[in-house]
Protein backbone atom coordinates (compact mmCIF):
# COMPACT_ATOMS: atom_id res chain seq x y z
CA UNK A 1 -6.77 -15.66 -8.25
CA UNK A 2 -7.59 -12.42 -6.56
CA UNK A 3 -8.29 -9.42 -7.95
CA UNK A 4 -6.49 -7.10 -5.25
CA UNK A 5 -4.19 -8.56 -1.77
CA UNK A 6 -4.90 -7.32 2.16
CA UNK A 7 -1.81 -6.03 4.05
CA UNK A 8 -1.69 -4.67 7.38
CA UNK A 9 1.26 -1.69 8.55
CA UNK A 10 2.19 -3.03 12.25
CA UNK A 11 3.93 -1.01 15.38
CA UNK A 12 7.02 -0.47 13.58
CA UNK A 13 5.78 1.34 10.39
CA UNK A 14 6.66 1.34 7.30
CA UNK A 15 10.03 -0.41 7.55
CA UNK A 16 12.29 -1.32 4.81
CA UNK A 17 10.73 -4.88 4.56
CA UNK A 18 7.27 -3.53 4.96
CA UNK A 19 8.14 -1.43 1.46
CA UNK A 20 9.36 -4.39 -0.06
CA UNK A 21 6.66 -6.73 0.32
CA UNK A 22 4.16 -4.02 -0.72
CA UNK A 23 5.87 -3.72 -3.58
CA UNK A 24 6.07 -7.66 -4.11
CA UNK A 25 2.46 -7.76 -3.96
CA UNK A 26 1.88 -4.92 -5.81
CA UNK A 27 3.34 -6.80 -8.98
CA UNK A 28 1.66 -9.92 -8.19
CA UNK A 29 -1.76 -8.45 -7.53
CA UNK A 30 -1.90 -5.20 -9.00
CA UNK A 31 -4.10 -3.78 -6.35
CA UNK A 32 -3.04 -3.66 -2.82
CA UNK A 33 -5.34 -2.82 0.47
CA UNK A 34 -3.17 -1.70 3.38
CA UNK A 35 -5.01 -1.28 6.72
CA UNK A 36 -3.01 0.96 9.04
CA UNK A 37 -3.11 1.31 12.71
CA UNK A 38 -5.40 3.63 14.57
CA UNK A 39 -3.29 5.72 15.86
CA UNK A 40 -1.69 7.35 12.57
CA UNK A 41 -1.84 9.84 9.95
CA UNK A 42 -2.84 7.57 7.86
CA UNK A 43 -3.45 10.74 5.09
CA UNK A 44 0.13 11.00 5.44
CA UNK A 45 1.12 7.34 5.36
CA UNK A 46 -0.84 6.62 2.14
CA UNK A 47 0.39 8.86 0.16
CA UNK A 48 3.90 8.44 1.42
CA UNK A 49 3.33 5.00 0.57
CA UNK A 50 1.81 5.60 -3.17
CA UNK A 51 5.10 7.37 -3.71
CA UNK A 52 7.45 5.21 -2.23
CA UNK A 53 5.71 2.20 -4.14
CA UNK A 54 5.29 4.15 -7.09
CA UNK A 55 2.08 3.58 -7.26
CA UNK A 56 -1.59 4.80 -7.03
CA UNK A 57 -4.16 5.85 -4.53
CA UNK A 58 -7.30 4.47 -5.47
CA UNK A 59 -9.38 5.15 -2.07
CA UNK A 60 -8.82 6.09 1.35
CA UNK A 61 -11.41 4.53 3.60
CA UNK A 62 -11.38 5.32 7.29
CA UNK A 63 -7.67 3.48 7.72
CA UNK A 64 -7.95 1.18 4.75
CA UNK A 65 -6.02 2.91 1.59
CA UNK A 66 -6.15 1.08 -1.93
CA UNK A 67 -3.07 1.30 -4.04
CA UNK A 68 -3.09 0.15 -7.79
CA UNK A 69 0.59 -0.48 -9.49
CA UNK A 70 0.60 2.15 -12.11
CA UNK A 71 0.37 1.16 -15.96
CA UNK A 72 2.94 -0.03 -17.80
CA UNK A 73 5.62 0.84 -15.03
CA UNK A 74 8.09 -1.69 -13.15
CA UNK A 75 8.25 -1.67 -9.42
């Protein structure tokens, strides 16, 4: 099994069901890469994405962010 799981953010953003299966994967995998498009903030989208997940970001790498579930914390 994989260490960490590869998501990308489409058109639409961070929708509702975007959220959720970040947050799906997030307990499965306990590191997440989300690639965003190329035309965002993506400063502002990963960390408005650690918080909604309640989780961690690792690394922010041109538009690649890493987000870790945080310890001993349900999503």
């Amino acid at each position: 099994m994989k260490e960490f799981d590869t998501m990308r953010i489409g058109k639409k953003g961070l929708t509702t069901e975007v959220l959720n299966e970040i947050k799906r994967r997030l307990r499965e995998h306990t590191t997440v890469k989300i690639k965003f498009p190329k035309d965002t903030d993506r400063r502002k989208y990963a960390s408005e994405l650690a918080s909604l997940t309640n989780s961690e970001l690792v690394d922010l790498r041109g538009y690649v962010a890493t987000l870790r579930r945080k310890r001993n914390e349900a999503l």
